[in-house]
Structures are given as C-alpha cells and as structure tokens.
C-alpha atoms as a PDB file:
ATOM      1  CA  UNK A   1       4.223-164.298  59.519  1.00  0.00           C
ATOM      2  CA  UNK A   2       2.978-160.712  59.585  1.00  0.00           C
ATOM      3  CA  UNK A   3       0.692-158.514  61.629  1.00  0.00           C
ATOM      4  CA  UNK A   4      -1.943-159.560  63.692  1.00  0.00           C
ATOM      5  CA  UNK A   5      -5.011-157.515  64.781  1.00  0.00           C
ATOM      6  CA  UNK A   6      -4.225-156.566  68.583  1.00  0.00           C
ATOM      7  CA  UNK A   7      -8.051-156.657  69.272  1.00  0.00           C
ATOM      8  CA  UNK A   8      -9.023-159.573  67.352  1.00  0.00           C
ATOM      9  CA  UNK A   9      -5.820-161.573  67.135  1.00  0.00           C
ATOM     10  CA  UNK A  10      -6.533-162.246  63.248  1.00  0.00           C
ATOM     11  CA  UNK A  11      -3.151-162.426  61.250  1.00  0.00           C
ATOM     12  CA  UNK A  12      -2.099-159.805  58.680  1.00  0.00           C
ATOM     13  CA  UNK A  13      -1.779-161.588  55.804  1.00  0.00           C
ATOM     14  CA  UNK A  14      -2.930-159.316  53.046  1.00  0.00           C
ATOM     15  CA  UNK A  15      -4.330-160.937  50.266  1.00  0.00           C
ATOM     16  CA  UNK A  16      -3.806-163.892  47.649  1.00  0.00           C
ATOM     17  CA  UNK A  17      -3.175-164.467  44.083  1.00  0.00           C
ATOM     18  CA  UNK A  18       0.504-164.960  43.649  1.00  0.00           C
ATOM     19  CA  UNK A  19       0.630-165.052  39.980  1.00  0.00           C
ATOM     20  CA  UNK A  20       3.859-167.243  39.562  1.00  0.00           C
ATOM     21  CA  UNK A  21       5.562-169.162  36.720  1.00  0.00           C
ATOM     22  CA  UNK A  22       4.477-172.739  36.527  1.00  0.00           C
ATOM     23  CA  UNK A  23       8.445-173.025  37.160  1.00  0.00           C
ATOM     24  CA  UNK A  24       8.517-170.941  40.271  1.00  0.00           C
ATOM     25  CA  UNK A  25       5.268-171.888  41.886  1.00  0.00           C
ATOM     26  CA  UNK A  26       4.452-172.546  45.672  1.00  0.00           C
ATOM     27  CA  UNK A  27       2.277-175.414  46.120  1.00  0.00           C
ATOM     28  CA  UNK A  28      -0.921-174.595  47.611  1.00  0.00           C
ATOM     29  CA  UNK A  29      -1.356-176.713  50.560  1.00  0.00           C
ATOM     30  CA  UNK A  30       0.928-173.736  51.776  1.00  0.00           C
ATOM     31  CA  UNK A  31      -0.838-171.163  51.362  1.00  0.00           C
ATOM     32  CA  UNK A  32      -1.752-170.295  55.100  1.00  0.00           C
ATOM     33  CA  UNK A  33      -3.663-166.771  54.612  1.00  0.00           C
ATOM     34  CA  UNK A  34      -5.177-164.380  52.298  1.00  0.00           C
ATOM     35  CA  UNK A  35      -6.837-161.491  52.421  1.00  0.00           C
ATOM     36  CA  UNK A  36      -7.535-158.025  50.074  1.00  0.00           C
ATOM     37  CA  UNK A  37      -7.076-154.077  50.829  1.00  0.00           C
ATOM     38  CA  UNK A  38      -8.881-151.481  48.831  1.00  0.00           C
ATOM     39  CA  UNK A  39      -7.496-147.912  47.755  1.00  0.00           C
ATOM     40  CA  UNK A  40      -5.485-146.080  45.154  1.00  0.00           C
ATOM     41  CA  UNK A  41      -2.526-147.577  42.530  1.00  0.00           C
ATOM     42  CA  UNK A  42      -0.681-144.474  42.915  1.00  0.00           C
ATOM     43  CA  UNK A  43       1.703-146.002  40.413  1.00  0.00           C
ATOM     44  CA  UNK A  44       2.832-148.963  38.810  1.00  0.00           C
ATOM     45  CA  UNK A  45       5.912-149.479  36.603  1.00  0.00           C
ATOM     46  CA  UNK A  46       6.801-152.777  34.435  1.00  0.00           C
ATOM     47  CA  UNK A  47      10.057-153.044  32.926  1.00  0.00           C
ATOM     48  CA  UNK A  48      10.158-148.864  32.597  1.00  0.00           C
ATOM     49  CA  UNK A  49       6.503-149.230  31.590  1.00  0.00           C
ATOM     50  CA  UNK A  50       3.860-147.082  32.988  1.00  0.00           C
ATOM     51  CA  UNK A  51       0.445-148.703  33.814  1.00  0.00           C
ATOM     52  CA  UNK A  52      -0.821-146.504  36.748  1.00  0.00           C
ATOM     53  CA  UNK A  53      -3.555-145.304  34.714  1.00  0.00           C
ATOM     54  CA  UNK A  54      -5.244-148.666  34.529  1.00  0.00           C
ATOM     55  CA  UNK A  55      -4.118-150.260  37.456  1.00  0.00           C
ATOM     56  CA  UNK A  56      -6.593-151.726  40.239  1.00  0.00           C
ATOM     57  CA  UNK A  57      -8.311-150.351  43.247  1.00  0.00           C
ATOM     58  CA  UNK A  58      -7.997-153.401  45.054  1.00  0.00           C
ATOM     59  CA  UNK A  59      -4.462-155.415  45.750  1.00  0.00           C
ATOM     60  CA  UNK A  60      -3.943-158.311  46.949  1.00  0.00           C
ATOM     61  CA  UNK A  61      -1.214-160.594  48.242  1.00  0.00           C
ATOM     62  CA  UNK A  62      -0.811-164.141  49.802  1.00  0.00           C
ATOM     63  CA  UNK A  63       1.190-165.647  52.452  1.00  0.00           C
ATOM     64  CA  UNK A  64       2.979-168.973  52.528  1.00  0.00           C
ATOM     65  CA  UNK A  65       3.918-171.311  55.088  1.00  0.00           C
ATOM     66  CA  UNK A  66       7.930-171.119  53.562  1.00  0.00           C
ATOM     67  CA  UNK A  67       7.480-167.299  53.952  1.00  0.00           C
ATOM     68  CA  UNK A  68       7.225-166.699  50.496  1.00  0.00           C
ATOM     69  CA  UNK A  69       4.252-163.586  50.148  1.00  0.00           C
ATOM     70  CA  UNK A  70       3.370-161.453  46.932  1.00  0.00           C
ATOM     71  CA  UNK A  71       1.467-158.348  46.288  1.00  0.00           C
ATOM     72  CA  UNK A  72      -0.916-158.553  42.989  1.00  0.00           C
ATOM     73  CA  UNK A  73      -3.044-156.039  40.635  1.00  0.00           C
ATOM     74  CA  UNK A  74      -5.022-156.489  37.868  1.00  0.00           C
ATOM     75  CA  UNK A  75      -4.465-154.309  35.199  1.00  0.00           C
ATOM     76  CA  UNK A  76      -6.977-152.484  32.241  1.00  0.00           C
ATOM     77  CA  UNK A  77     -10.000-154.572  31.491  1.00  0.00           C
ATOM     78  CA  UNK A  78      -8.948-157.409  30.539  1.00  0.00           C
ATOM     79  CA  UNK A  79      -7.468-159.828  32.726  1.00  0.00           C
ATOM     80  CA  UNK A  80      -3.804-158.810  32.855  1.00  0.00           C
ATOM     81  CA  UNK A  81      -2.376-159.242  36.278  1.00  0.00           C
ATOM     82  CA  UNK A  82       1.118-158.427  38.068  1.00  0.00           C
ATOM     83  CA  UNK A  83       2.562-159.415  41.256  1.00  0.00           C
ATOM     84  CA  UNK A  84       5.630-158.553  42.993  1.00  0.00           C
ATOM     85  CA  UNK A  85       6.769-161.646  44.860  1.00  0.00           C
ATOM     86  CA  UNK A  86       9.515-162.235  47.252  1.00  0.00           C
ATOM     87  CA  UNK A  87      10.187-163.695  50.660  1.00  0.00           C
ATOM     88  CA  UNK A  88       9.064-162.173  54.044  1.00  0.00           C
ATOM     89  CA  UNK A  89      12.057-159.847  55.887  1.00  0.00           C
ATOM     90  CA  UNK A  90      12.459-158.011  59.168  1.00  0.00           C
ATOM     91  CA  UNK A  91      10.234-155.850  61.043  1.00  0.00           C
ATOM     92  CA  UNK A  92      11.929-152.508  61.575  1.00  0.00           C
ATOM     93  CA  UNK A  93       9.469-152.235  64.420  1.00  0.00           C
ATOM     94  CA  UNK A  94       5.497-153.656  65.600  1.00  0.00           C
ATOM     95  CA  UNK A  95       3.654-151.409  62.766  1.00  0.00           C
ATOM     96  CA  UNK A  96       6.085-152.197  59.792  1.00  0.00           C
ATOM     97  CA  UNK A  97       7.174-155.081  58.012  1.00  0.00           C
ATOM     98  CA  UNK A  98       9.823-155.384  54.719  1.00  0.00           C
ATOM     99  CA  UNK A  99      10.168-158.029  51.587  1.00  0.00           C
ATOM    100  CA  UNK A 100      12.066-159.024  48.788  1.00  0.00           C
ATOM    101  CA  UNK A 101      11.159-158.953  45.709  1.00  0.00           C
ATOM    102  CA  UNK A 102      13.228-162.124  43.612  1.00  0.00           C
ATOM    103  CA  UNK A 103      10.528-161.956  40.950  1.00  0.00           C
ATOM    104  CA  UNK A 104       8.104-159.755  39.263  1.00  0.00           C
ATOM    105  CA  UNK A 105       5.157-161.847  37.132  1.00  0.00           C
ATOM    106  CA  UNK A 106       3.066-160.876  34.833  1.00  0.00           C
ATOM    107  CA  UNK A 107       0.455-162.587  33.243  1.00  0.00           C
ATOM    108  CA  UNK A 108      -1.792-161.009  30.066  1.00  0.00           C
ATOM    109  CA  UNK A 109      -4.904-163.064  30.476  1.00  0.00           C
ATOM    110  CA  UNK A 110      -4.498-164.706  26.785  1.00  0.00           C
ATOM    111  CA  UNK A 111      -5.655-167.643  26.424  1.00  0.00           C
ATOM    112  CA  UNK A 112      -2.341-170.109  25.148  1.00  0.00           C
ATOM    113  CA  UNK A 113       0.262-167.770  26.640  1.00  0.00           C
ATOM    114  CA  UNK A 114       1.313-168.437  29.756  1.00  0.00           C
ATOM    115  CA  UNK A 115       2.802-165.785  32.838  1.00  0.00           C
ATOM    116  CA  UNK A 116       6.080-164.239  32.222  1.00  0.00           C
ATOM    117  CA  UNK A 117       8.709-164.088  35.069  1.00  0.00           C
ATOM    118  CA  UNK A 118      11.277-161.851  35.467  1.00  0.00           C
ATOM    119  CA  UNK A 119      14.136-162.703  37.957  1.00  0.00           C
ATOM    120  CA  UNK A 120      14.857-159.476  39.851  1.00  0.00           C
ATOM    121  CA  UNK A 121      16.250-157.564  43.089  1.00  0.00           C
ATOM    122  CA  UNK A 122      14.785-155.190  45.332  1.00  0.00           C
ATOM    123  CA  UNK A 123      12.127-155.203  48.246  1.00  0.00           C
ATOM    124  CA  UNK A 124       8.880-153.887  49.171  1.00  0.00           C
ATOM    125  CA  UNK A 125       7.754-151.980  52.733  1.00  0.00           C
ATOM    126  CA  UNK A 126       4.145-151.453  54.237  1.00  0.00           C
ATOM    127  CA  UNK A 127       2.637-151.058  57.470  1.00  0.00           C
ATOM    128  CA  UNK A 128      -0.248-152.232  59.749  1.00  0.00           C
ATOM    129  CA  UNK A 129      -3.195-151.645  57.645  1.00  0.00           C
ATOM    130  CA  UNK A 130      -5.218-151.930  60.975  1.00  0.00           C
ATOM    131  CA  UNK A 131      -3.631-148.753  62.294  1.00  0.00           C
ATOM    132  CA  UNK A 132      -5.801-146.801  59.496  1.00  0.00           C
ATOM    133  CA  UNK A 133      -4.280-145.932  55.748  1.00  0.00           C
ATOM    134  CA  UNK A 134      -0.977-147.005  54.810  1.00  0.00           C
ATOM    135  CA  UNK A 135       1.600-147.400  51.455  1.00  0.00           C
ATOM    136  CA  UNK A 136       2.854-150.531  49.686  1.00  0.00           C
ATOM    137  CA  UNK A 137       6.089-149.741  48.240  1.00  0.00           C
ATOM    138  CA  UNK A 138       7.731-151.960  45.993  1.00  0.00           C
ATOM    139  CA  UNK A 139      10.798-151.304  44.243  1.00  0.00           C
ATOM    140  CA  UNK A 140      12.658-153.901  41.947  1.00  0.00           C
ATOM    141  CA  UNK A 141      15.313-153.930  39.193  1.00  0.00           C
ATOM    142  CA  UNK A 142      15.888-156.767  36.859  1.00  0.00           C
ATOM    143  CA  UNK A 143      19.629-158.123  35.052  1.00  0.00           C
ATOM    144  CA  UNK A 144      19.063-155.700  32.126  1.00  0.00           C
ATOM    145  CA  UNK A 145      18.655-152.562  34.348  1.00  0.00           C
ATOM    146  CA  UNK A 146      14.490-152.813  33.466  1.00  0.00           C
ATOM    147  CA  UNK A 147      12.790-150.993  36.468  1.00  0.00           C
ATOM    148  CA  UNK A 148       9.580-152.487  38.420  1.00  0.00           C
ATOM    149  CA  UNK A 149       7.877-149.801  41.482  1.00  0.00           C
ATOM    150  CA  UNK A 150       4.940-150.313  43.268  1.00  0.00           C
ATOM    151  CA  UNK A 151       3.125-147.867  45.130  1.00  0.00           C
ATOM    152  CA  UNK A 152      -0.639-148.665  46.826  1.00  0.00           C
ATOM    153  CA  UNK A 153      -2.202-146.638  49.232  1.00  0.00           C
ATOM    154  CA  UNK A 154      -5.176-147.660  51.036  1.00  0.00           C
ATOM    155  CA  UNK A 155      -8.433-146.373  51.995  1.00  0.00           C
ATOM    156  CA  UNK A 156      -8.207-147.362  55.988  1.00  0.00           C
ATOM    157  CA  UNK A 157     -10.912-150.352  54.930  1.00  0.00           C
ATOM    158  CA  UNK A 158      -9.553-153.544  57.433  1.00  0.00           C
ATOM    159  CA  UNK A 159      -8.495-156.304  55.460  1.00  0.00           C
ATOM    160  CA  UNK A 160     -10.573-159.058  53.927  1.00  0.00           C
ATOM    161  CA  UNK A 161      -9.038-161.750  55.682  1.00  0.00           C
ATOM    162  CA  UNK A 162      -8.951-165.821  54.587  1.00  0.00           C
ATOM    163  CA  UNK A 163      -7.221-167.547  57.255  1.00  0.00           C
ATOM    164  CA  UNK A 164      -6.232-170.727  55.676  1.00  0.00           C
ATOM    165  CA  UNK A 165      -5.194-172.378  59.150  1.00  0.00           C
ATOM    166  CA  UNK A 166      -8.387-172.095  60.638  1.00  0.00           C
ATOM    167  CA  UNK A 167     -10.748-173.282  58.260  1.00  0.00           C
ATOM    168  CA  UNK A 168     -14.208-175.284  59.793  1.00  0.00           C
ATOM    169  CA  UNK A 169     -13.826-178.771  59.819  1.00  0.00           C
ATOM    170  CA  UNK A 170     -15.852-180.481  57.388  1.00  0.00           C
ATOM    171  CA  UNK A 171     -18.646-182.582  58.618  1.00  0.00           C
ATOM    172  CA  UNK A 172     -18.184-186.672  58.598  1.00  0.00           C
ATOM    173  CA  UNK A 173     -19.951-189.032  56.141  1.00  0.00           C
ATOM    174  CA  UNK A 174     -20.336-192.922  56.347  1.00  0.00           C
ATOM    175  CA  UNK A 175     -17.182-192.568  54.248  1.00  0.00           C
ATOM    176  CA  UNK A 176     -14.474-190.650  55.447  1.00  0.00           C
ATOM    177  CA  UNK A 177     -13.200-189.433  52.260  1.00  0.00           C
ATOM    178  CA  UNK A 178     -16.852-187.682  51.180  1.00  0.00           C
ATOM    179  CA  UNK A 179     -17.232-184.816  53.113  1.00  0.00           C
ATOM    180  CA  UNK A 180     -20.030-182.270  53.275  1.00  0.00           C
ATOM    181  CA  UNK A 181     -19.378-178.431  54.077  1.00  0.00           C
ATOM    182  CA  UNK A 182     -22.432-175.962  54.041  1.00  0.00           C
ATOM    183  CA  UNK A 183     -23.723-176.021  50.821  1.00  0.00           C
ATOM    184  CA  UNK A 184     -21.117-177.563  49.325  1.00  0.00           C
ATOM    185  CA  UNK A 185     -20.371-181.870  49.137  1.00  0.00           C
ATOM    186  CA  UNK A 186     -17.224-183.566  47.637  1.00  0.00           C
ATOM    187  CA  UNK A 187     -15.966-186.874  47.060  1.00  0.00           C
ATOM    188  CA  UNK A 188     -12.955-188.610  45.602  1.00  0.00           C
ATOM    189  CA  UNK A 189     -13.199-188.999  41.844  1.00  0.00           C
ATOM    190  CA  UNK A 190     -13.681-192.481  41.105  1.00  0.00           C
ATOM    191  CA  UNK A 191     -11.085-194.110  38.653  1.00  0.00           C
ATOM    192  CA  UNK A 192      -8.951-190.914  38.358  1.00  0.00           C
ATOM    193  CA  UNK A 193      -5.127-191.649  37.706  1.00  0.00           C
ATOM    194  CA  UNK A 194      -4.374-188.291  39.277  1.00  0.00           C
ATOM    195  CA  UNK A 195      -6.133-189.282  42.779  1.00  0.00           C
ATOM    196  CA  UNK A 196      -8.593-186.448  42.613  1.00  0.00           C
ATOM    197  CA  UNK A 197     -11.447-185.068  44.311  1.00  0.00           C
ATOM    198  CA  UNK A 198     -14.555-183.135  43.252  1.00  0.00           C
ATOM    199  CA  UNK A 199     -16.893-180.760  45.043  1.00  0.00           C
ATOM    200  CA  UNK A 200     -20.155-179.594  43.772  1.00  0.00           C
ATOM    201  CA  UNK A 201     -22.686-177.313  44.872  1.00  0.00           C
ATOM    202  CA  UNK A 202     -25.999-176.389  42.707  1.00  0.00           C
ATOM    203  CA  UNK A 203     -26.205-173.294  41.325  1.00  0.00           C
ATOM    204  CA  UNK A 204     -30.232-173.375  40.213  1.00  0.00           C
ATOM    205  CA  UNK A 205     -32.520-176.565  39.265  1.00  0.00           C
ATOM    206  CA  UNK A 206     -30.432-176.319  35.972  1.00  0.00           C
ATOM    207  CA  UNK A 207     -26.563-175.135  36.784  1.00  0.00           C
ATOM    208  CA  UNK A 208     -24.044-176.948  39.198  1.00  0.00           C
ATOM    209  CA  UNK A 209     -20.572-175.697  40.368  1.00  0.00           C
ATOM    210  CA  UNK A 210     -17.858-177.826  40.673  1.00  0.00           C
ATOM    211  CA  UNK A 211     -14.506-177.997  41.601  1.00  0.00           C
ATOM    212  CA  UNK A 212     -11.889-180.360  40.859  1.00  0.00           C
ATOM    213  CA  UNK A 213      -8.117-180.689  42.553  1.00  0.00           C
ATOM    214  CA  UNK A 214      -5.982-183.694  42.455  1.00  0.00           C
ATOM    215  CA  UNK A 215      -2.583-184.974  43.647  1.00  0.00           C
ATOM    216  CA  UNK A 216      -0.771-182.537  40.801  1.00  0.00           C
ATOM    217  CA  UNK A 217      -2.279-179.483  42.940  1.00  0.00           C
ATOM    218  CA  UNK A 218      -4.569-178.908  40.143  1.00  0.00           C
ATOM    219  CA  UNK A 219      -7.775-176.583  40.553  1.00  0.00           C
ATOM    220  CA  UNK A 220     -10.142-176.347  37.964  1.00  0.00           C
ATOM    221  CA  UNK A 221     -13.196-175.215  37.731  1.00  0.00           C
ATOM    222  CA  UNK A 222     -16.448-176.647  36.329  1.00  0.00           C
ATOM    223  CA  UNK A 223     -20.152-175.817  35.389  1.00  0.00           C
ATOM    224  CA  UNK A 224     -23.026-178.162  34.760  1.00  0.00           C
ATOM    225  CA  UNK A 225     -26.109-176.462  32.728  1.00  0.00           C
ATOM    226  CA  UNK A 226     -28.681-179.091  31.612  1.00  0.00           C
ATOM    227  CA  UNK A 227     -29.641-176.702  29.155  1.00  0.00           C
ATOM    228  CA  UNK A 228     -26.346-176.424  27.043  1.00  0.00           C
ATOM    229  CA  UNK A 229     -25.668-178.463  23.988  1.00  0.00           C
ATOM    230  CA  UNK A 230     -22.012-177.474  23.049  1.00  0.00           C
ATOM    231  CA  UNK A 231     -20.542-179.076  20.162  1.00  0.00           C
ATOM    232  CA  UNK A 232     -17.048-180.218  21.044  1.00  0.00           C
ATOM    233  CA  UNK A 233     -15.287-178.368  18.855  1.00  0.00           C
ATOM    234  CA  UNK A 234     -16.893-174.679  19.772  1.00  0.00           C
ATOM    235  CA  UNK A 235     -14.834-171.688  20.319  1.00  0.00           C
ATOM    236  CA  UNK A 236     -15.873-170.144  24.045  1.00  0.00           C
ATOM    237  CA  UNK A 237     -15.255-167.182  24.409  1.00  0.00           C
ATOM    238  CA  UNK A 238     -15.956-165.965  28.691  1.00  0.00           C
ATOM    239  CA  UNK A 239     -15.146-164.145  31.579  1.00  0.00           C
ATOM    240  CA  UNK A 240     -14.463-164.835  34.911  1.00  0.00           C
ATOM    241  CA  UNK A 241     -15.068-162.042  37.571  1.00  0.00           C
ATOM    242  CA  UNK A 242     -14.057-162.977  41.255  1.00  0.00           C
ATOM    243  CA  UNK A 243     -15.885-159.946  43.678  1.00  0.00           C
ATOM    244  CA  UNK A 244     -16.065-157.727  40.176  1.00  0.00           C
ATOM    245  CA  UNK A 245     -12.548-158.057  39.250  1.00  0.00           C
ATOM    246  CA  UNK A 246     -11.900-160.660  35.990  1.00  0.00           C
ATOM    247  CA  UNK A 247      -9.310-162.699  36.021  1.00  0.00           C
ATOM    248  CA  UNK A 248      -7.636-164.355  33.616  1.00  0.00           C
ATOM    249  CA  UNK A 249      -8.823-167.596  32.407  1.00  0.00           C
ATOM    250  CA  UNK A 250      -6.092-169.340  30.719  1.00  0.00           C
ATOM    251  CA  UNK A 251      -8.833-172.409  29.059  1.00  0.00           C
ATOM    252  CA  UNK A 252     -12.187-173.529  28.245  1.00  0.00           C
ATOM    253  CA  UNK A 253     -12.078-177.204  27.581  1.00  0.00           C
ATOM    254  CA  UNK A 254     -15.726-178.823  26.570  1.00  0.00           C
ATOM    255  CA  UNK A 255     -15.871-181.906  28.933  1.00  0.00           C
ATOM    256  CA  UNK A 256     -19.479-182.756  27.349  1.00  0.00           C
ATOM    257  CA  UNK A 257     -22.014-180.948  25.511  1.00  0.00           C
ATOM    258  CA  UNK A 258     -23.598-179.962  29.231  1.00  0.00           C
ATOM    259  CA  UNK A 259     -19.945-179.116  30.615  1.00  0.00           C
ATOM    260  CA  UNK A 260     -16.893-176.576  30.542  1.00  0.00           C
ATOM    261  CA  UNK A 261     -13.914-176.687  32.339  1.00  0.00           C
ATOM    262  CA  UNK A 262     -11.713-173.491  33.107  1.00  0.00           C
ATOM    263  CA  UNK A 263      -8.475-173.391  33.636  1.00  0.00           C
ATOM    264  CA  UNK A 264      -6.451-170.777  35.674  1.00  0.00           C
ATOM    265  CA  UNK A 265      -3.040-171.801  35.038  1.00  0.00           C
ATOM    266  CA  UNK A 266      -1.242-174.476  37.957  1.00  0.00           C
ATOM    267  CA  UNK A 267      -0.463-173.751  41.375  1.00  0.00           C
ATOM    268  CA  UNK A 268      -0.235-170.080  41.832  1.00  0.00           C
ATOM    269  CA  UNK A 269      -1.449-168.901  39.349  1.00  0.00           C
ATOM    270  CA  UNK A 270      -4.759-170.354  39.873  1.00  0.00           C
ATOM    271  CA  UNK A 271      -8.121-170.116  40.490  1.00  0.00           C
ATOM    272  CA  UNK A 272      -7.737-171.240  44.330  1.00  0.00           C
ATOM    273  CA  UNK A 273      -6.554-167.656  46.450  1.00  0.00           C
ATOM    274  CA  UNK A 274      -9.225-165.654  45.311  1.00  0.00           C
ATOM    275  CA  UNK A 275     -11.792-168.357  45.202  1.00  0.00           C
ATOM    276  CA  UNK A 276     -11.669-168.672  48.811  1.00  0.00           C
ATOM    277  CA  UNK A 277     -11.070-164.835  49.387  1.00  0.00           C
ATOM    278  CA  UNK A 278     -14.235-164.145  47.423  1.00  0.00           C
ATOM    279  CA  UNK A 279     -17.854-163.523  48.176  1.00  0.00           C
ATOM    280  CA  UNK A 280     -19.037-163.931  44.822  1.00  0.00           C
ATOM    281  CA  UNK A 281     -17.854-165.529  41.829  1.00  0.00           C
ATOM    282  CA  UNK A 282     -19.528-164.443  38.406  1.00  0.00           C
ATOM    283  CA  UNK A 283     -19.028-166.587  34.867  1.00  0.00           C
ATOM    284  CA  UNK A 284     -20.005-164.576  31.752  1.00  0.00           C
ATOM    285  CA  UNK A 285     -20.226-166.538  28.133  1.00  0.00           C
ATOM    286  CA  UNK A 286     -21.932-164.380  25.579  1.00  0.00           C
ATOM    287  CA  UNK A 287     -25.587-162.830  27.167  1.00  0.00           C
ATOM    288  CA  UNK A 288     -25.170-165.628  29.734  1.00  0.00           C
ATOM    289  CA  UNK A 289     -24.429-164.642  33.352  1.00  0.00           C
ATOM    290  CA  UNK A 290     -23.683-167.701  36.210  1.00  0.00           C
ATOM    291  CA  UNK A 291     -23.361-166.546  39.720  1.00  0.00           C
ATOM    292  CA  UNK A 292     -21.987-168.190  42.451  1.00  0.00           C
ATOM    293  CA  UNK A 293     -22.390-167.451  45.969  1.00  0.00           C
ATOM    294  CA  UNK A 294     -18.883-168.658  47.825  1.00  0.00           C
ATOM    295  CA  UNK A 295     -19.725-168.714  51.027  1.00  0.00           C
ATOM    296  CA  UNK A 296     -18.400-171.083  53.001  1.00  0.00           C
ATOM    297  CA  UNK A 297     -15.595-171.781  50.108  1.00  0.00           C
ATOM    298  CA  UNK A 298     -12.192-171.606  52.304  1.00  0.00           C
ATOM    299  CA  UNK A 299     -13.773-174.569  54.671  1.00  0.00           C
ATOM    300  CA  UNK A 300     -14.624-176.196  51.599  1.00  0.00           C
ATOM    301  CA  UNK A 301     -11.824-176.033  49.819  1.00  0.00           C
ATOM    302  CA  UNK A 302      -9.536-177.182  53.185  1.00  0.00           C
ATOM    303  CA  UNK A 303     -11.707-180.232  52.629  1.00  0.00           C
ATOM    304  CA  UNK A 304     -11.477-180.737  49.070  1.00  0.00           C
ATOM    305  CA  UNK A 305      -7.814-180.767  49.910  1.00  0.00           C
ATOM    306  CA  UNK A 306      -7.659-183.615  52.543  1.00  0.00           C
ATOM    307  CA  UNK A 307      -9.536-185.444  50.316  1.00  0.00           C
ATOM    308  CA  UNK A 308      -7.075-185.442  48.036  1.00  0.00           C
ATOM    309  CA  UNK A 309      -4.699-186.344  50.104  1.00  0.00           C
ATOM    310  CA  UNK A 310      -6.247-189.094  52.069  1.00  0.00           C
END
C-alpha cells in the first residue's frame, strides 16, 4: 500500500483528508493510514487557476483499504481545501511510487455549499519521504481541457504517521459495547434510529468534547459548556483549527442552549482523518478559544467505530 520505513517497518501512507463529493466518497472504516509532510507548495493550479501564493506548508493525503489515496492542501485563510485523488499505481522501483488522479475536489469552506468534483485524467509521482526531501507531482486535465498540477516539496521532516490498522485496543467494561480509551469513554447512544455511538472526554470542570458516529458513517463533533445559554435560533459564527490549520466547517447546529454540533461534511470530507492525525484540536467562536488535547484519538476513534458496529 506504499512505503514502509526500512528501520521501523511503519507504512508510508502520507496523510489524510480526502476531501471527496458526498457522491464519490470512501467510507471510513477504510481508511487504513494517515499521516502529514511539511515543506513548500511550489505550485498549485485549479482549472488554469493559480493559487501557489496561498497554498499550505503542510499536505496531506490518506490511504484506503480499496487503494484509493489523495493528496490535500488548504488554501488562503479561510478554510478552502483541494485534493487530488486517484487510485494507487506501480512502483517504478523501491523509492518511488505513481497514482491516478480520476478526480480533483475542492471544497471553499462556506457554510451551505458543499465540495465540488471535477472528473479528470492524469497521475501524480513522489518518492520515499524517509530517504530525506522529495516532490509530489500531480498533473491532471479535466473534459473541458481545464488544467490541475501539483507540485510539493518537502522539508526532509519524517512523516506524521496514523496507522489506522494498529490502533490500541480499547479497554473492556461490564458492557461490551461501552468502552474506555485513555481519557476518552464512549457508549452506544441510547434510542438512536441511526445505531450510534458517542465518546466524550472533559475538556475543563465546565467544557466536554464529544464525538458522535453512527451506522450512516457520520462524524460530528460536539461541545458541552455549562456556561453557554444559546438561543436556538443564533447565528455562530467559528473556526475550527486541527494542529493550526482551519478547516472547513460546513455547520453549527444548536443541540441545546449548552450545546453545538459541527459538521464537516459526510464521509471524506469529514472531520475524522485529521482528527486522529492531530495533536491538538482548537474551536474558536468569537473571543472564545476551546482546546482539545487528542491524544490518544486514533485508538479512540477505532473504538467509537466498533461500537457502532456491534
């Protein structure tokens, strides 16, 4: 499925958020690794557009079980992101590996309009980032003739690696559907349609994190401040910052007067990738700041999963 460290044996996977149409997506149960690289956007093109002036430092990609793998940027400062996604190729030798790219996806970070997909040809080429610094090239054409490139060259940092396969079991509870990982505890929803599951883990004496998934491979997530008083018709107006980088939140809903919900969009285009590739996650509302350490997430989140689907 891609590279593996020859000293440590840890898979290449680069990195995570596949940005997809809710049409095209790749459920997430099979998402087996993710990971991030740091360095330069030495240039990005959209359609004939250039954005290598605002693009990134950091890209990121994910890697499926079907082989299906994606490299993604954020772009400017506010919450557009673009991925160039495709299916795993050959391996013209040990050090290099190619793509496809069937689709390039963007997505603005505007709340009420969804990611855009365009269908196109072409394929992207990169090397073993272990070896020291490398280039991402991606090259794509859609139907009209619109040109996509991708060029990334990294810093020589190793990968941040998730490795979705190898996630620490979760530790039993009288019953077997509750589970408790680290900080974090979860526990089927009771009387939810969907089959759900919901794991929490406190923030302060005041603020609670929690995250919600159910049988529809939804992934929302949720905050708990006993000091709020929303009215339920409020406009919110927030950002989300995974590790420093925002990403686009595509809803607020107000659960309660003491809750929000955020919504990332389904499948791929979720919060789920760079929740677990994260160290930190940061929620911004106004001169309010909630941060949340994720340590331990990927284990959680494995566990969050078989509860749903137990």
């Amino acid at each position: 499925m891609g590279f593996r460290n020859s000293s440590a044996c840890t898979a290449f996977g680069i990195v995570v958020a596949l940005i997809a149409a809710p049409g095209y997506a790749q459920g997430l149960s099979d998402l087996e690794g993710m990971a991030s690289l740091t360095g330069t956007c030495e240039r990005l093109v959209m359609d004939g557009n250039d954005f290598s002036a605002n693009c990134s430092s950091t890209i990121l990609q994910s890697i499926y079980s079907n082989g299906r793998t994606g490299f993604t940027l954020t772009v400017g400062e506010k919450g557009t992101v673009i991925t160039f996604s495709g299916i795993q190729g050959a391996k013209p030798d040990p050090d290099s590996q190619l793509q496809s790219v069937d689709k390039v996806i963007l997505n603005l970070g505007i709340e009420g309009v969804p990611p855009t997909s365009a269908a196109t040809t072409g394929s992207c080429a990169y090397s073993n980032p272990y070896n020291g610094p490398m280039t991402i090239s991606c090259q794509a054409v859609d139907d009209k003739g619109g040109a996509y490139l991708l060029q990334f060259r990294t810093d020589g940092t190793e990968p941040k690696f998730t490795d979705m396969g190898s996630a620490a079991e979760a530790q039993p509870s009288s019953n077997n559907q509750e589970f408790t990982v680290g900080a974090w505890t979860g526990a089927p929803l009771a009387d939810d349609p969907d089959g759900g599951c919901l794991m929490a883990k406190d923030v302060n004496q005041n603020v609670t994190f929690m995250v919600y998934a159910n049988g529809n491979e939804a992934f929302q997530l949720n905050f708990y401040n006993s000091k709020w008083a929303f009215d339920l018709d409020a406009d919110i107006d927030a950002d989300l910052l995974f590790d420093g980088t925002t990403f686009p939140i595509a809803g607020v809903e107000i659960r309660n007067p003491q809750v929000l919900t955020l919504f990332g969009g389904g499948e791929e285009e979720g919060f789920q990738p760079l929740f677990e590739a994260s160290s930190e996650l940061v929620f911004r509302m106004g001169r309010e700041q909630i941060t949340v350490d994720l340590a331990g997430s990927s284990a959680a989140t494995r566990a969050l999963w078989l509860c749903v689907g137990s």
